[in-house]
N, C-alpha and C. Protein backbone atom coordinates (compact mmCIF):
# COMPACT_ATOMS: atom_id res chain seq x y z
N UNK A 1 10.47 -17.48 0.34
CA UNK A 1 11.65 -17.05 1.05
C UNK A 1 11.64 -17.62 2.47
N UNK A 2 10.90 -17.76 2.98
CA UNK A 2 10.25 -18.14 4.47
C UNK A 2 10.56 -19.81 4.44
N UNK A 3 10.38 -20.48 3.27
CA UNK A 3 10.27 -21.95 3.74
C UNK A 3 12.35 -22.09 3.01
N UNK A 4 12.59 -21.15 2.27
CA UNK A 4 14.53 -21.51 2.10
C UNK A 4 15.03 -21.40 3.35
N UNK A 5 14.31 -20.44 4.43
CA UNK A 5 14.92 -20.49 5.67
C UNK A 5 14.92 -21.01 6.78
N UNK A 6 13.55 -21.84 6.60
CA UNK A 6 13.38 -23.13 7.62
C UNK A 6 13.99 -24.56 6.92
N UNK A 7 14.41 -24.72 5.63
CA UNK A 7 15.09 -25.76 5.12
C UNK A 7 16.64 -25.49 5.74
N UNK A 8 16.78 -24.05 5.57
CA UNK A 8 18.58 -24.14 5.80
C UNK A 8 19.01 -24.05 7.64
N UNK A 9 17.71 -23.68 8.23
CA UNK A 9 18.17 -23.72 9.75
C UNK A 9 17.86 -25.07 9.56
N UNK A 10 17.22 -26.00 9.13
CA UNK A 10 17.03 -27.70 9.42
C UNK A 10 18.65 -28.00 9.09
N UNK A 11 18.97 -27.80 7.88
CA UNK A 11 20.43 -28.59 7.52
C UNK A 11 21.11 -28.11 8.82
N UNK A 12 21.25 -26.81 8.80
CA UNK A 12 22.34 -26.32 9.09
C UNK A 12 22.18 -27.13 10.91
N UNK A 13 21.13 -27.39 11.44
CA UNK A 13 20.99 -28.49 12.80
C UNK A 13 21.44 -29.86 12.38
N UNK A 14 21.25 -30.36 11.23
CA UNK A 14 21.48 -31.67 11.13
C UNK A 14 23.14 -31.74 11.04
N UNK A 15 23.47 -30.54 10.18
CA UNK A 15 24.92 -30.53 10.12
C UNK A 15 25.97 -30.18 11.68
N UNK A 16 25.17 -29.89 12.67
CA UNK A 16 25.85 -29.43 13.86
C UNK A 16 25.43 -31.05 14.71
N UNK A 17 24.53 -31.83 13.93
CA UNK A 17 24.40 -32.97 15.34
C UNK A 17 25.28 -33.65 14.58
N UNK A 18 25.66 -33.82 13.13
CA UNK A 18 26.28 -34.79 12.62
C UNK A 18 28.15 -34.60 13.17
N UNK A 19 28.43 -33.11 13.02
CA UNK A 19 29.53 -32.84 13.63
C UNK A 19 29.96 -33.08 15.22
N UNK A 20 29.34 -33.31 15.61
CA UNK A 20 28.76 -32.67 17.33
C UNK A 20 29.50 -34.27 17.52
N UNK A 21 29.27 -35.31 16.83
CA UNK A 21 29.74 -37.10 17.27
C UNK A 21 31.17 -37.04 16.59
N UNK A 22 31.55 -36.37 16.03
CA UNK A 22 32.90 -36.65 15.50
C UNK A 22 33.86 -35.97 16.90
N UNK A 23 35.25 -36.75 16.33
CA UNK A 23 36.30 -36.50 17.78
C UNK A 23 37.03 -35.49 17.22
N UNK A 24 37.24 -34.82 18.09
CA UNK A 24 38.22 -33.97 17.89
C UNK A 24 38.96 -33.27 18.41
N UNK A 25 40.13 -33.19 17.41
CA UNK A 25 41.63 -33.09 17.91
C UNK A 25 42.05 -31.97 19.05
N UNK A 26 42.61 -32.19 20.23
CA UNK A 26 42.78 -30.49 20.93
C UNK A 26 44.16 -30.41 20.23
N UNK A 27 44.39 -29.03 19.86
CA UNK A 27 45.49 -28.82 20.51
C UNK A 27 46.02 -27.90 21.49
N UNK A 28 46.95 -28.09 22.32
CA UNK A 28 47.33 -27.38 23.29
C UNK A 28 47.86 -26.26 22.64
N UNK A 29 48.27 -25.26 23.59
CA UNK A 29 48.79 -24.07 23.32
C UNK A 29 49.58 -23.65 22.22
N UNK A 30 50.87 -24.24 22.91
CA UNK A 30 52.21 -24.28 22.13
C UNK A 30 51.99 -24.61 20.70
N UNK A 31 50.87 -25.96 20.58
CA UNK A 31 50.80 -26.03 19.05
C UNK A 31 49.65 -25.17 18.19
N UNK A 32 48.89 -24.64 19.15
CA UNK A 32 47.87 -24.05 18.19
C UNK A 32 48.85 -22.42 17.71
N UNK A 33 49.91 -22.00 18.93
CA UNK A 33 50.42 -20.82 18.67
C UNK A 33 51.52 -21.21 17.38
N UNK A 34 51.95 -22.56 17.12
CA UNK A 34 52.97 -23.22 16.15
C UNK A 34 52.09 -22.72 15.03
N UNK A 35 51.09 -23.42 15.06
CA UNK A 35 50.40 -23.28 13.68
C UNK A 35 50.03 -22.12 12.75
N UNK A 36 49.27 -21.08 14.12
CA UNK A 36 48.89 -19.85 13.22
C UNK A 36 50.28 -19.03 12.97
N UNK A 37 51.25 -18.98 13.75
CA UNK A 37 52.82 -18.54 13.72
C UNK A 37 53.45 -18.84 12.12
N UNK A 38 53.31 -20.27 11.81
CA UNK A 38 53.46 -20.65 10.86
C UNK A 38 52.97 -20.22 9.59
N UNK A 39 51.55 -20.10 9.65
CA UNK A 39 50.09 -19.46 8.40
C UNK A 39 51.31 -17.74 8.23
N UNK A 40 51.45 -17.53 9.64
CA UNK A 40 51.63 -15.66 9.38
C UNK A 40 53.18 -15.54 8.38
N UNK A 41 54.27 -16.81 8.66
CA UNK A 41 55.61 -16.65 8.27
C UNK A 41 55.33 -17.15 6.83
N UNK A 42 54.33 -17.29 5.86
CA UNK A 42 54.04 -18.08 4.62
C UNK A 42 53.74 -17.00 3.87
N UNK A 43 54.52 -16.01 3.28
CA UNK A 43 54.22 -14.78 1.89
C UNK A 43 52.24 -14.72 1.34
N UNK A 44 52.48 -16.43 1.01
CA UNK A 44 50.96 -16.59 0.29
C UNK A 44 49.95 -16.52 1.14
N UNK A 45 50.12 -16.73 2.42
CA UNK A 45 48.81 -16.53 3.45
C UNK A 45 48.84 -14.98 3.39
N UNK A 46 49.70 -14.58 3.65
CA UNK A 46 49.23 -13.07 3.86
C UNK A 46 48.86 -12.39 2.91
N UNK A 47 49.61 -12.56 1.18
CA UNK A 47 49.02 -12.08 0.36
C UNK A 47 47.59 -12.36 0.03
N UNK A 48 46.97 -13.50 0.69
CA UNK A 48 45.60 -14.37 0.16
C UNK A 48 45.17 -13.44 1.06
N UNK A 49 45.11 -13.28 2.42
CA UNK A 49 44.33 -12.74 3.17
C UNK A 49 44.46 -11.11 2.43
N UNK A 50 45.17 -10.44 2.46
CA UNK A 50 45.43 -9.15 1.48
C UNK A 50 44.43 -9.16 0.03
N UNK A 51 44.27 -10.42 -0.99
CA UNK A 51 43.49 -10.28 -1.77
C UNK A 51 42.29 -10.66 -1.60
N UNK A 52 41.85 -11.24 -0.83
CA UNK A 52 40.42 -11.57 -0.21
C UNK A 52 39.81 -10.56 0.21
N UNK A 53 40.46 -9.79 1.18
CA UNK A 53 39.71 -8.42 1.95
C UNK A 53 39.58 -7.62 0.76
N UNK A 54 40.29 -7.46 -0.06
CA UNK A 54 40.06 -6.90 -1.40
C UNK A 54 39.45 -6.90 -2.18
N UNK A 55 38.91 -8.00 -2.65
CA UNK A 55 37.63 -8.48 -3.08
C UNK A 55 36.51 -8.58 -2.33
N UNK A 56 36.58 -8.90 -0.97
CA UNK A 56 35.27 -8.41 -0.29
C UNK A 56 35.23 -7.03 -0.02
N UNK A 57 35.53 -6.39 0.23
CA UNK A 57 35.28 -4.84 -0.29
C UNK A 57 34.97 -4.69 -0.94
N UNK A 58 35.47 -4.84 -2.32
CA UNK A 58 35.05 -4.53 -3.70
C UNK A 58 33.29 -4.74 -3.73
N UNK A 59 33.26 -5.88 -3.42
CA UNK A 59 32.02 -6.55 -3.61
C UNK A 59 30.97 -6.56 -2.59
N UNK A 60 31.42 -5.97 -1.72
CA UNK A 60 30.28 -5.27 -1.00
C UNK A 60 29.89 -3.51 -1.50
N UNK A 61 31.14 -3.07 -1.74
CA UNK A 61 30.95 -1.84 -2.03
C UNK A 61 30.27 -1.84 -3.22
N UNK A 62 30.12 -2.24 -4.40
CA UNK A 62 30.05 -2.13 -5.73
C UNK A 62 30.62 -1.66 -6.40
N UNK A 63 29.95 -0.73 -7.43
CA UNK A 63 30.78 0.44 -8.28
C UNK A 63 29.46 1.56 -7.98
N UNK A 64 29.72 2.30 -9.21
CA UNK A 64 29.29 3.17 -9.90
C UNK A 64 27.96 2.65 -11.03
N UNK A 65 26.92 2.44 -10.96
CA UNK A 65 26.15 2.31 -11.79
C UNK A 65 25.28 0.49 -11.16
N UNK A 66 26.14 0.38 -10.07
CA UNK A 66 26.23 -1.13 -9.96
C UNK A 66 24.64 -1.65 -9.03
N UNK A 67 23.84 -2.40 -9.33
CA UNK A 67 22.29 -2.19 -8.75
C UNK A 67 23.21 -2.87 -6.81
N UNK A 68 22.99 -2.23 -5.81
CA UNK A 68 23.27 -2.81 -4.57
C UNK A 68 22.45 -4.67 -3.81
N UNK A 69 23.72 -5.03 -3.23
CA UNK A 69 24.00 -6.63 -3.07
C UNK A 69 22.36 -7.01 -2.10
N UNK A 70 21.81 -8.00 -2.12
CA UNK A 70 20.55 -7.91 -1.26
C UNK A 70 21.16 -8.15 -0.13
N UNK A 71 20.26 -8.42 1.24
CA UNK A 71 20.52 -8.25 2.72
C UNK A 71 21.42 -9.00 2.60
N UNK A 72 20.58 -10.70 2.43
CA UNK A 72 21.44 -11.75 2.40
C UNK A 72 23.17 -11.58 2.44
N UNK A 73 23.40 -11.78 1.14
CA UNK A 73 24.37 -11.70 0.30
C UNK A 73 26.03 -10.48 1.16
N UNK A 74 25.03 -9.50 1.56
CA UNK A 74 25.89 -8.33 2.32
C UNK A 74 26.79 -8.87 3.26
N UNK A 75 25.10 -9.47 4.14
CA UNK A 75 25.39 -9.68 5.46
C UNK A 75 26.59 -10.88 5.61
N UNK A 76 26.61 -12.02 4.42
CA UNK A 76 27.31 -12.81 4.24
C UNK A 76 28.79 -12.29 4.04
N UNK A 77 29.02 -11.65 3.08
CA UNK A 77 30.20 -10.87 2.95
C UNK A 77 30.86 -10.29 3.79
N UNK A 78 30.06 -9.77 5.01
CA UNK A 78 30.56 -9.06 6.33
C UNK A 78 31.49 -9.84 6.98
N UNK A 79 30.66 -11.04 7.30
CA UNK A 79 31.03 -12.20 8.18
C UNK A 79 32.27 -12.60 7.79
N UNK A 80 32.15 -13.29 6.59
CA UNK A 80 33.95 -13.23 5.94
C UNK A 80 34.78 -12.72 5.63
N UNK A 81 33.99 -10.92 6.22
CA UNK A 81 35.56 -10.70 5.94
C UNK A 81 35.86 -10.61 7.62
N UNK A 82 35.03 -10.40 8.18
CA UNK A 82 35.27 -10.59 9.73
C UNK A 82 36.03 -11.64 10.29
N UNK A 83 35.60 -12.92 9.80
CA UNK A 83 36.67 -14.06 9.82
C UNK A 83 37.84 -13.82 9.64
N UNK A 84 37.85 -13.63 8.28
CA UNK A 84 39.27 -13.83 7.60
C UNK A 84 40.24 -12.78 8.40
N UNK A 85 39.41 -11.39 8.84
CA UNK A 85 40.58 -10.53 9.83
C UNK A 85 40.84 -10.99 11.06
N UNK A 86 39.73 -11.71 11.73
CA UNK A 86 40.17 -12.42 13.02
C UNK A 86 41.24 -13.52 12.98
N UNK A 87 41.64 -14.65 11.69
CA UNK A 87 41.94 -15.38 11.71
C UNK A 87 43.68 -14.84 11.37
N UNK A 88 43.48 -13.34 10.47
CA UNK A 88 44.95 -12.59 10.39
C UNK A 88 45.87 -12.19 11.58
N UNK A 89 44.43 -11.44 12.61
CA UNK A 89 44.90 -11.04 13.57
C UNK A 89 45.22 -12.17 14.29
N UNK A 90 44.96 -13.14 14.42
CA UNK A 90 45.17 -13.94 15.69
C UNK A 90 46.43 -14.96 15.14
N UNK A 91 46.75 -15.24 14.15
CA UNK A 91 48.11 -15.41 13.05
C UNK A 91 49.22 -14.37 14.17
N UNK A 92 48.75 -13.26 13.48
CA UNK A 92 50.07 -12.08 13.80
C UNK A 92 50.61 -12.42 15.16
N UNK A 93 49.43 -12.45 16.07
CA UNK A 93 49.72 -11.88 17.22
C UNK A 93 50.47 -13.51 17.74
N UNK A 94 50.14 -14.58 17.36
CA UNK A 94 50.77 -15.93 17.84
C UNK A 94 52.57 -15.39 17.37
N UNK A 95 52.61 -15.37 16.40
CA UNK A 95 53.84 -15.53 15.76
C UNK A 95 54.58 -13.93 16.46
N UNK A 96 54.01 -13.00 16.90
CA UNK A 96 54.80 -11.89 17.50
C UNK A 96 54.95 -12.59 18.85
N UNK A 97 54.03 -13.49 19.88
CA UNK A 97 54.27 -14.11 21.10
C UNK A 97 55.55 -15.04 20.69
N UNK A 98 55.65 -15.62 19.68
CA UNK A 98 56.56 -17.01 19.11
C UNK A 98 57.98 -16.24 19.37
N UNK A 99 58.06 -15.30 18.48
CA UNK A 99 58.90 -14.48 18.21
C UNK A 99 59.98 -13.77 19.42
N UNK A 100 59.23 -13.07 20.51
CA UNK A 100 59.53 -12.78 21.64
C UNK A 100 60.02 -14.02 22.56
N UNK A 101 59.62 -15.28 21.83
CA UNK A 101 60.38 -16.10 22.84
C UNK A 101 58.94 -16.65 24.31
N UNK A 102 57.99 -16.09 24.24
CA UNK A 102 56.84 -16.08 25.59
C UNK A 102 56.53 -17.70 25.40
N UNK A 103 56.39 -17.95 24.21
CA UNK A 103 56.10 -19.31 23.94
C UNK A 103 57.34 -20.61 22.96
N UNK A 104 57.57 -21.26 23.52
CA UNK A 104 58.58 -22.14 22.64
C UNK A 104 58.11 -23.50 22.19
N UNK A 105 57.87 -23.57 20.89
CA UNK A 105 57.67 -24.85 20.70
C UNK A 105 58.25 -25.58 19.90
């Protein structure tokens, strides 16, 4: 268990120097608030984000009879769903700024 976790902090460095040389794109305000504005006005983003949290629940919670998820595995599940609500919330709240007019793009 000890040496899966010094293999995956190695990738997971090689994968941050390999990213670290690539360029990348800014975008400014107006378009990053375009974009998530956009994700929030799309039925299927919100239903995806709606069935995702749904299934990570599920699957952290278990059932009834169900043997419980190891650390790993939990702790992983947390994180995404933590994402996936940050990435809802921050959707909503662009497209309620869009909306009001604070931002025009």
């Amino acid at each position: 268990m000890r040496l899966r976790s010094k293999f995956l902090d190695i990738l997971i460095k090689l994968l941050e120097y390999e990213l670290s040389d690539m360029p990348k794109a800014t975008l400014d305000k107006e378009q990053y608030d375009g974009l998530l504005s956009g994700l929030w006005q799309n039925p299927a983003f919100r239903k995806h984000v709606q069935d995702r949290d749904a299934r990570l629940i599920f699957t952290m919670a278990g059932g009834e009879g169900m043997t419980p998820e190891p650390r790993e595995a939990y702790t992983m599940h947390t994180g995404q769903r933590v994402e996936l609500l940050i990435l809802a919330r921050e959707a909503k709240k662009a497209y309620e700024r869009l909306d009001k007019g604070k931002v025009v793009v």
